[in-house]
C-alpha atoms as a PDB file:
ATOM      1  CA  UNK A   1       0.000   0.000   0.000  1.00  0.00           C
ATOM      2  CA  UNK A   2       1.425   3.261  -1.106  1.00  0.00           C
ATOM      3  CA  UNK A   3       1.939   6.220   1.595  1.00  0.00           C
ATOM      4  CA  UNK A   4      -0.912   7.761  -0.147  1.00  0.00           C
ATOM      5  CA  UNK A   5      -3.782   5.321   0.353  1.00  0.00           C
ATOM      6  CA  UNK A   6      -2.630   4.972   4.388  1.00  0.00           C
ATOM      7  CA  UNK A   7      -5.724   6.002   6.518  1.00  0.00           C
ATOM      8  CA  UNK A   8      -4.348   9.255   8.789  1.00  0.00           C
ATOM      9  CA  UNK A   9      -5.172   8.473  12.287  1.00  0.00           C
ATOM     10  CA  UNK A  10      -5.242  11.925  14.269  1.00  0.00           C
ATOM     11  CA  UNK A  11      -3.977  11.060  17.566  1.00  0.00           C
ATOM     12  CA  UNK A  12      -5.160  13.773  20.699  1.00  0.00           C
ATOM     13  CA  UNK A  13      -3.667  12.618  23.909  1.00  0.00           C
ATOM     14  CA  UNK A  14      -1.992  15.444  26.627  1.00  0.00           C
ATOM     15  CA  UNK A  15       0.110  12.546  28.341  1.00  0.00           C
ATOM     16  CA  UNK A  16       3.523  12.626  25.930  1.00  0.00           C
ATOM     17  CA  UNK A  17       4.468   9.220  27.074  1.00  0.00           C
ATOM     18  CA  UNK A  18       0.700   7.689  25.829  1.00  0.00           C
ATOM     19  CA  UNK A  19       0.912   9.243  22.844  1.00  0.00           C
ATOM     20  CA  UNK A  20       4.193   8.137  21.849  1.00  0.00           C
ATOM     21  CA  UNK A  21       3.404   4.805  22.691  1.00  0.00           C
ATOM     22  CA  UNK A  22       0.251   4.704  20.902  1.00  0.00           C
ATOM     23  CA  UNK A  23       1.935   6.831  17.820  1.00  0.00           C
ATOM     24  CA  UNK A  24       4.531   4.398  17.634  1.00  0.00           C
ATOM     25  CA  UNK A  25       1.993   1.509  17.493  1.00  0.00           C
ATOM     26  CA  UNK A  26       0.058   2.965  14.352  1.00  0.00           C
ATOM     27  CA  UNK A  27       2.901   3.875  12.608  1.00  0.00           C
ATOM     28  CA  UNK A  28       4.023   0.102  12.963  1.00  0.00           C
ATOM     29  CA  UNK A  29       1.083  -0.553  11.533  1.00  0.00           C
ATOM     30  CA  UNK A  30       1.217   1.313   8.180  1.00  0.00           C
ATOM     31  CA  UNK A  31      -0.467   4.203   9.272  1.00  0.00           C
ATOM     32  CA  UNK A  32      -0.164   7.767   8.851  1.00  0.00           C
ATOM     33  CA  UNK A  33      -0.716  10.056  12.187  1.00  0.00           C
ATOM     34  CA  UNK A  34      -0.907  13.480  13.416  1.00  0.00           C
ATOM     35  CA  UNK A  35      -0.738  14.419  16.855  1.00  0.00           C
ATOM     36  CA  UNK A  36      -2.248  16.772  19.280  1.00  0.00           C
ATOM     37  CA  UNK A  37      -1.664  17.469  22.962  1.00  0.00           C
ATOM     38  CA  UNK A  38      -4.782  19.628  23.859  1.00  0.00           C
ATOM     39  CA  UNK A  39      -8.386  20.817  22.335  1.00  0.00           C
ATOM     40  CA  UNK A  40      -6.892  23.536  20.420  1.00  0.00           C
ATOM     41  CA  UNK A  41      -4.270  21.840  19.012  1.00  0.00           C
ATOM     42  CA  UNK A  42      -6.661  19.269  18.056  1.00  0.00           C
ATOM     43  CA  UNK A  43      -9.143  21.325  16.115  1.00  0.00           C
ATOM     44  CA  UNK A  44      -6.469  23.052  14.212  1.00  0.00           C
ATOM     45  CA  UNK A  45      -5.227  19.677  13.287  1.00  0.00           C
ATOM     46  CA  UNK A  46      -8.309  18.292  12.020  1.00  0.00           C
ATOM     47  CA  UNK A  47      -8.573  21.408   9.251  1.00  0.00           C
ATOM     48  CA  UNK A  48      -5.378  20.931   8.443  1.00  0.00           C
ATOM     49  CA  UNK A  49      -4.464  17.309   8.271  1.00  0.00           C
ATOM     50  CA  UNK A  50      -8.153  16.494   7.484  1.00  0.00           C
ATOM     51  CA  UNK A  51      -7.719  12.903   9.390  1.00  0.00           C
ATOM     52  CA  UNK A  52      -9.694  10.111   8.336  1.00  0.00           C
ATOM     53  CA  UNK A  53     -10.161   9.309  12.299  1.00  0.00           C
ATOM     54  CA  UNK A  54      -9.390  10.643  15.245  1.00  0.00           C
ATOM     55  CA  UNK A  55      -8.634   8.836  18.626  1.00  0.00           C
ATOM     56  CA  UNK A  56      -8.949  11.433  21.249  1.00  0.00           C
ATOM     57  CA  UNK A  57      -8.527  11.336  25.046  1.00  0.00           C
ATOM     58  CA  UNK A  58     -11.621  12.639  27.427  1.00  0.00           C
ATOM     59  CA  UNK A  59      -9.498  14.341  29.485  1.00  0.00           C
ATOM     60  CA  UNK A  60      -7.446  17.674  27.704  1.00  0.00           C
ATOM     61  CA  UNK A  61      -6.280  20.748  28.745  1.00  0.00           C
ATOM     62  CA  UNK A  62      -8.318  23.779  27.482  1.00  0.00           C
ATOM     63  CA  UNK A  63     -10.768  22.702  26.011  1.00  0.00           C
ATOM     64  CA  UNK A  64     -11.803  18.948  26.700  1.00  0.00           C
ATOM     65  CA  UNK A  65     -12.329  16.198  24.332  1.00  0.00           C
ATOM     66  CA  UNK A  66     -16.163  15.756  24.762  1.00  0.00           C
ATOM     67  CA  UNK A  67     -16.167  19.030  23.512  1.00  0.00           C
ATOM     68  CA  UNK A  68     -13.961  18.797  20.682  1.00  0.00           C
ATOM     69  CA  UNK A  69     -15.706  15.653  19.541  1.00  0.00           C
ATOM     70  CA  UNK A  70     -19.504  18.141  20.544  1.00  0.00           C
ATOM     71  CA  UNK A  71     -17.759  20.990  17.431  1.00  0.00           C
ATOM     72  CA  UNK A  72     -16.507  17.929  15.539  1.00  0.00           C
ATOM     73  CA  UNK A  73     -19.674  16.495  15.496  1.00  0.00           C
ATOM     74  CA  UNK A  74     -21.660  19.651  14.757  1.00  0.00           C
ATOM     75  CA  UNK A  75     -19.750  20.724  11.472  1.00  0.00           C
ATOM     76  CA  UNK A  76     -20.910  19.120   8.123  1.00  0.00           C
ATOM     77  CA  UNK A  77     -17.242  18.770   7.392  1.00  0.00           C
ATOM     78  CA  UNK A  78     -16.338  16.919  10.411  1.00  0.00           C
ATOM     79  CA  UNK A  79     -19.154  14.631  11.295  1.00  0.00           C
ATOM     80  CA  UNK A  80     -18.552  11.654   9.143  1.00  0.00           C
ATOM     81  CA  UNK A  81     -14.744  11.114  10.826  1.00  0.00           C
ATOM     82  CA  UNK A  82     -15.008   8.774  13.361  1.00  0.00           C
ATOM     83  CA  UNK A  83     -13.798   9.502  16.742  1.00  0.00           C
ATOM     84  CA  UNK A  84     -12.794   7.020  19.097  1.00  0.00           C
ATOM     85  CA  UNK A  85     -12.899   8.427  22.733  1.00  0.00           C
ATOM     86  CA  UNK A  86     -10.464   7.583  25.320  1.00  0.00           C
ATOM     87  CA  UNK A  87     -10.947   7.928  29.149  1.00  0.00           C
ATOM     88  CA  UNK A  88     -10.425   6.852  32.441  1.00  0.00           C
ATOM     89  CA  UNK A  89     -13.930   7.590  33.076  1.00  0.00           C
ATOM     90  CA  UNK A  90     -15.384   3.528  33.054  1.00  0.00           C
ATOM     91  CA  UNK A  91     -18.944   4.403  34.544  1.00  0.00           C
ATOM     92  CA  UNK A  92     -21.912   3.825  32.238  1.00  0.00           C
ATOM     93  CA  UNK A  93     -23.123   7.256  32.652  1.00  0.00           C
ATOM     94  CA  UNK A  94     -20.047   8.217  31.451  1.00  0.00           C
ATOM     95  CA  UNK A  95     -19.816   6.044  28.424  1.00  0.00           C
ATOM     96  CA  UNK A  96     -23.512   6.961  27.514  1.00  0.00           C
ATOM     97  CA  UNK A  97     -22.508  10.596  27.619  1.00  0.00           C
ATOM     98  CA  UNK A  98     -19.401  10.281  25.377  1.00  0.00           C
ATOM     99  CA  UNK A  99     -21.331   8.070  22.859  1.00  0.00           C
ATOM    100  CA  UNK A 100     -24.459  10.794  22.846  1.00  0.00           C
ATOM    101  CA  UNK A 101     -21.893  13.077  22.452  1.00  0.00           C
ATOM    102  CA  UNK A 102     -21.115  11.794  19.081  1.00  0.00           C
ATOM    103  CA  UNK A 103     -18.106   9.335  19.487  1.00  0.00           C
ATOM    104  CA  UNK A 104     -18.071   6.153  17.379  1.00  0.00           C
ATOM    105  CA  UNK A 105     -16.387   3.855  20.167  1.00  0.00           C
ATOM    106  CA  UNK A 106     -15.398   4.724  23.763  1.00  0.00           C
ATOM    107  CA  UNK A 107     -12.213   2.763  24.922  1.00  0.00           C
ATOM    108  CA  UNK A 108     -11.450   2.696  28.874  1.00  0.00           C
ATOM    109  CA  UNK A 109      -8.558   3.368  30.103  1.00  0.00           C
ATOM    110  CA  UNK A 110      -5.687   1.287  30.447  1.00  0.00           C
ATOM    111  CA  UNK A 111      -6.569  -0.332  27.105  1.00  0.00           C
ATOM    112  CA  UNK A 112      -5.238  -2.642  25.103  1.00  0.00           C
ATOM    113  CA  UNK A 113      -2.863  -1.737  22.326  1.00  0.00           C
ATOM    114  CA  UNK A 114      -4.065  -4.695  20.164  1.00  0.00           C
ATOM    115  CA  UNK A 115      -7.956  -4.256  20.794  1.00  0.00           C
ATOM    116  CA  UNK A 116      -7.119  -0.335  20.032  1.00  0.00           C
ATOM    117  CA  UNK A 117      -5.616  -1.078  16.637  1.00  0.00           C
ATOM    118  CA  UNK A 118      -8.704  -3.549  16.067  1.00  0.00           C
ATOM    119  CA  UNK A 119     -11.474  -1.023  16.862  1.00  0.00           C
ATOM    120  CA  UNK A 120      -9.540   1.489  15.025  1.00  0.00           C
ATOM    121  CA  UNK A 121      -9.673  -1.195  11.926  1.00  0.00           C
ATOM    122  CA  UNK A 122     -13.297  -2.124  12.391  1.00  0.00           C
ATOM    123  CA  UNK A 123     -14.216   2.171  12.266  1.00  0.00           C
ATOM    124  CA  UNK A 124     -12.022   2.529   8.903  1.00  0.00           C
ATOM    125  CA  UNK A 125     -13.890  -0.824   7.255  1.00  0.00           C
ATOM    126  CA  UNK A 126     -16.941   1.203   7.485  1.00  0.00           C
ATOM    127  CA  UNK A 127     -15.496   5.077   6.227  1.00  0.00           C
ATOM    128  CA  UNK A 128     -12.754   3.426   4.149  1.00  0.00           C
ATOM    129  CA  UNK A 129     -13.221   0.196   3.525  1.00  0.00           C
ATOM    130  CA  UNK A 130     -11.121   0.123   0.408  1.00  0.00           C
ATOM    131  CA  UNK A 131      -7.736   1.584   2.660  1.00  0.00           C
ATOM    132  CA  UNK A 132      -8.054  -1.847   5.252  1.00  0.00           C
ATOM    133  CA  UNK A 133      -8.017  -4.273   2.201  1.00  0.00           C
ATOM    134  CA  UNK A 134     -11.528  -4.972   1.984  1.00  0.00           C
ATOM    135  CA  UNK A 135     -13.765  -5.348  -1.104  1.00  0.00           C
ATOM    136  CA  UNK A 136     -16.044  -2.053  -2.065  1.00  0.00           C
ATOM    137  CA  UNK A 137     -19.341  -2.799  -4.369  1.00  0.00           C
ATOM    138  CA  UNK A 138     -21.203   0.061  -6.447  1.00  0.00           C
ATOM    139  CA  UNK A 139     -23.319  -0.550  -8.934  1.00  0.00           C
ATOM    140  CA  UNK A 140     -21.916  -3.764 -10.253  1.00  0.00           C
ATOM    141  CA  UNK A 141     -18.278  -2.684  -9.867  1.00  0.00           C
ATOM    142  CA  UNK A 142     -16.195  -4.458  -7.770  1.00  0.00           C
ATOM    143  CA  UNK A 143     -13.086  -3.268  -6.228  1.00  0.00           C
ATOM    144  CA  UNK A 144     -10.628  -5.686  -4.604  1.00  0.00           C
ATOM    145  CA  UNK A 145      -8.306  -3.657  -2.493  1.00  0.00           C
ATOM    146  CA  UNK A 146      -6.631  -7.218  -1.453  1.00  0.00           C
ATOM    147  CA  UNK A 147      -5.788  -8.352  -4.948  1.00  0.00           C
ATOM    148  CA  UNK A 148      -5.863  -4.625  -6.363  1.00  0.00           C
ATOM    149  CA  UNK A 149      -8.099  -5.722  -9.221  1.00  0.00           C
ATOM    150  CA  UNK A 150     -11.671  -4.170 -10.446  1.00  0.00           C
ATOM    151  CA  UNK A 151     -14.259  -5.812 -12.334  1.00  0.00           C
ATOM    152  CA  UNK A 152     -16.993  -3.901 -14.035  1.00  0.00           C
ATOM    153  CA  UNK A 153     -20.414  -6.266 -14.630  1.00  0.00           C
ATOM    154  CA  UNK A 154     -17.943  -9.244 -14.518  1.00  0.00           C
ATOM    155  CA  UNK A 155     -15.601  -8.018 -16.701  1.00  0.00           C
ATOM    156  CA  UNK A 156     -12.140  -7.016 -15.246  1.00  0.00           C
ATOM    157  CA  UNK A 157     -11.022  -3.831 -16.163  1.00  0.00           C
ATOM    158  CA  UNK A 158      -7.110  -2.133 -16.581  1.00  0.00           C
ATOM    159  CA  UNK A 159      -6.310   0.463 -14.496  1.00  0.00           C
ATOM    160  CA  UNK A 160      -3.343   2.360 -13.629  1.00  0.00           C
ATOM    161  CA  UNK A 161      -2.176   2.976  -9.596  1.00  0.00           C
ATOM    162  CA  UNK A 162      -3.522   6.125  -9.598  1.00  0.00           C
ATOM    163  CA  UNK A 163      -6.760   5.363 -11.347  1.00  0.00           C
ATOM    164  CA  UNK A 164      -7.324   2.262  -8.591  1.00  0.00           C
ATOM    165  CA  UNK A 165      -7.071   4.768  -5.725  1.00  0.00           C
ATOM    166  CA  UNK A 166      -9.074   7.538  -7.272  1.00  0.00           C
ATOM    167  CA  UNK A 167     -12.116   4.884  -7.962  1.00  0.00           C
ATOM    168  CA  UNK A 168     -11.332   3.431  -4.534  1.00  0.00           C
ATOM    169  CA  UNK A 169     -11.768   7.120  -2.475  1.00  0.00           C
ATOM    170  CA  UNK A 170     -14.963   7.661  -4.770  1.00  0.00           C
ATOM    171  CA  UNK A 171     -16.509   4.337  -3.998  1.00  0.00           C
ATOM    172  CA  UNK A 172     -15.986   5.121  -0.350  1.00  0.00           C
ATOM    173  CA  UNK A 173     -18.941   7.146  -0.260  1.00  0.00           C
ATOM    174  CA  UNK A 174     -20.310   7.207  -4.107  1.00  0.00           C
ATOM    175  CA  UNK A 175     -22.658  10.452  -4.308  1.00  0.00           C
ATOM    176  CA  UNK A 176     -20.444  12.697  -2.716  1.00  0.00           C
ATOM    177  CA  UNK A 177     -19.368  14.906  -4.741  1.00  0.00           C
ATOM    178  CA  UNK A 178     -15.254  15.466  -4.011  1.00  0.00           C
ATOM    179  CA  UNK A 179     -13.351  18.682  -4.910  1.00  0.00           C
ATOM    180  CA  UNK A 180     -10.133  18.341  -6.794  1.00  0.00           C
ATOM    181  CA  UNK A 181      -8.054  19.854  -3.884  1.00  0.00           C
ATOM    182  CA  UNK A 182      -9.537  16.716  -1.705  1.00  0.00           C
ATOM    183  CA  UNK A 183      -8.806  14.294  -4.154  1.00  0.00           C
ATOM    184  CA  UNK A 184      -5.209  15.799  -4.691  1.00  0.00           C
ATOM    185  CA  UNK A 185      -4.549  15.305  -0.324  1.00  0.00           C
ATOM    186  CA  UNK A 186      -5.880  11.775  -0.780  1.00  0.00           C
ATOM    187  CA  UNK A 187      -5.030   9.937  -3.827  1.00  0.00           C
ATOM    188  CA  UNK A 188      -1.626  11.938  -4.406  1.00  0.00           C
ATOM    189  CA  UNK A 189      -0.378  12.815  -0.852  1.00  0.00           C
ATOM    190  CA  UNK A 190      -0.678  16.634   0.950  1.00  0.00           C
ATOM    191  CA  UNK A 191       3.177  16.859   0.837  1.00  0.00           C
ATOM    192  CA  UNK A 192       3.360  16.132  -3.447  1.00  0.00           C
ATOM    193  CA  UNK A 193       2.773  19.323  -5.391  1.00  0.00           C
ATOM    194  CA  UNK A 194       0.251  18.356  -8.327  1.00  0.00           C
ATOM    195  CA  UNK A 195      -1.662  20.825 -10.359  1.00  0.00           C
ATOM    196  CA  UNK A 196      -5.166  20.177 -10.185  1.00  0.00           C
ATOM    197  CA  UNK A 197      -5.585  19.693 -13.573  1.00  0.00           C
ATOM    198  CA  UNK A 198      -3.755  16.316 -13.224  1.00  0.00           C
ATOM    199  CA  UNK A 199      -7.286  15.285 -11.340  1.00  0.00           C
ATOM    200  CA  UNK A 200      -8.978  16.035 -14.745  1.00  0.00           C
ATOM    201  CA  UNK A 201      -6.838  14.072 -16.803  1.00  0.00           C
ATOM    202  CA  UNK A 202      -6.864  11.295 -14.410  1.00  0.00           C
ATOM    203  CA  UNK A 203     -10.580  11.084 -13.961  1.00  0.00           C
ATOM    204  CA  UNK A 204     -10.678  11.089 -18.051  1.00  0.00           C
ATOM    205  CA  UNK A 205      -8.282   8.286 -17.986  1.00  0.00           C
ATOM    206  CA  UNK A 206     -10.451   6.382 -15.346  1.00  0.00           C
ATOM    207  CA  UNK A 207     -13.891   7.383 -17.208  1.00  0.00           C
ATOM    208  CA  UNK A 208     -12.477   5.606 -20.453  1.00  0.00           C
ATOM    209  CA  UNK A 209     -11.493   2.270 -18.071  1.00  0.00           C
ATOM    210  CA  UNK A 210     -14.657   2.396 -16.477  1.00  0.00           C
ATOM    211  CA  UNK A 211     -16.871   2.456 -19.947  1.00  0.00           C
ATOM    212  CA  UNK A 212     -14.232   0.387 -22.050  1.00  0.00           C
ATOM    213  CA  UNK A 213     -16.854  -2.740 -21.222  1.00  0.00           C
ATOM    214  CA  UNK A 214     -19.830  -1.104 -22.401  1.00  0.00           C
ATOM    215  CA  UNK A 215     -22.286   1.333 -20.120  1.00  0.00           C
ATOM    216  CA  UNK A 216     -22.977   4.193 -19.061  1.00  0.00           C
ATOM    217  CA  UNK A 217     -20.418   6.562 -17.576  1.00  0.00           C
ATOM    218  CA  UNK A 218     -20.724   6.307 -13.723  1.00  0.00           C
ATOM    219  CA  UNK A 219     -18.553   9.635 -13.069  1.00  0.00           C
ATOM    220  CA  UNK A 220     -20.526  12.719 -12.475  1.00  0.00           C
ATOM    221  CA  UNK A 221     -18.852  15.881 -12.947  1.00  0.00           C
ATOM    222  CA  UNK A 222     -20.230  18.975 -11.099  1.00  0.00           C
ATOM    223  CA  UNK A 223     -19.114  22.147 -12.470  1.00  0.00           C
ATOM    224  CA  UNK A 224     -17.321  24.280 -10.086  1.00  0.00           C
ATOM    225  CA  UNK A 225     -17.049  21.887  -7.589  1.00  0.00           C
ATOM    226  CA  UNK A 226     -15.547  18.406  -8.628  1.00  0.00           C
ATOM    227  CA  UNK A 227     -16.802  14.996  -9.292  1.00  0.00           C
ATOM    228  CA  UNK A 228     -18.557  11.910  -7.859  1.00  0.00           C
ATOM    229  CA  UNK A 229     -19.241   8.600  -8.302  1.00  0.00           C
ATOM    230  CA  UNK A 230     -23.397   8.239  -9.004  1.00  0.00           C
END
């Protein structure tokens, strides 16, 4: 898996020796992370790193985690990333208040490493199944991230690297529609320069790979604001 189809785990813990512990982990695992050591930091990071999920301690200087994942939560741009809350807080009450809150998964304190990673996986095979090797279905296309093969009514179809991750981030959540800039800091990487242009000639390339079989063309392009799948 190239560097650019790695989910980015956002990582908001105040306790440097937990976080490096826990960064250290993830990044043995293939992922990419971002850190934070308070609320602020953490909502800055989120706009700028744009983290496909976030694991974030209850308990933060400033402003607190519930109520980073509360703003999170609130802002179209933000609610779909799931947030995995960490706390030393094991009550129900306090569980039930985290989860009504808005986080995905609550995880007490001391955890697990292993079961961490594995809830972390299980969040990602529903937001992005395609970047934890599992197979993504739209329409009668099939994408294999395993085998890194697509098949289009049965019939395999050629693609290029880039081509399989483009389809793969548009099957993630086919109707959204997702802006070239978004596509660049996910199929191509935030730190590669790429003119935005390349998107266009990339989707063209894709659109002929996708219709080389026969059908209709499944890529929707929305003026002014980018394309989606459906």
């Amino acid at each position: 898996m190239s560097p650019q189809e790695q989910p980015r785990v956002l990582v908001v813990e105040d306790e440097p020796a937990q976080r490096e512990v826990l960064i250290y982990n993830l990044e043995a695992e293939g992922f990419r992370v971002s850190r934070a050591g308070n609320g602020d930091e953490a909502l800055i990071a989120v706009d700028e790193e744009s983290p496909d999920i976030i694991v974030l301690d209850w308990m933060l200087p400033n402003v607190s985690g519930i109520e980073v994942c509360r703003r999170l939560k609130m802002r179209h741009e933000t609610r779909g990333v799931p947030i995995i809350m960490l706390s030393a807080r094991s009550e129900e009450v306090d569980r039930v208040r985290g989860l009504e809150t808005g986080a995905d998964d609550y995880v007490v304190k001391p955890y697990s490493v292993i079961e961490l990673m594995a809830r972390i996986r299980a969040q990602l095979r529903r937001t992005r199944p395609a970047s934890v090797g599992e197979r993504v279905e739209y329409d009668g296309i099939i994408l294999d991230a395993e085998t890194h093969k697509v098949t289009r009514n049965e019939n395999p179809l050629k693609l290029g690297p880039t081509e399989f991750r483009l389809l793969a981030t548009l099957m993630e959540k086919p109707g959204r529609v997702w802006s070239r800039e978004q596509l660049l800091d996910r199929v191509w990487g935030r730190d590669v320069y790429v003119d935005t242009r390349t998107v266009d000639v990339h989707i063209g390339r894709l659109r002929k790979a996708l219709c080389a079989t026969g059908g209709d063309d499944p890529l929707r392009t929305v003026r002014g604001a980018g394309y989606a799948l459906g």
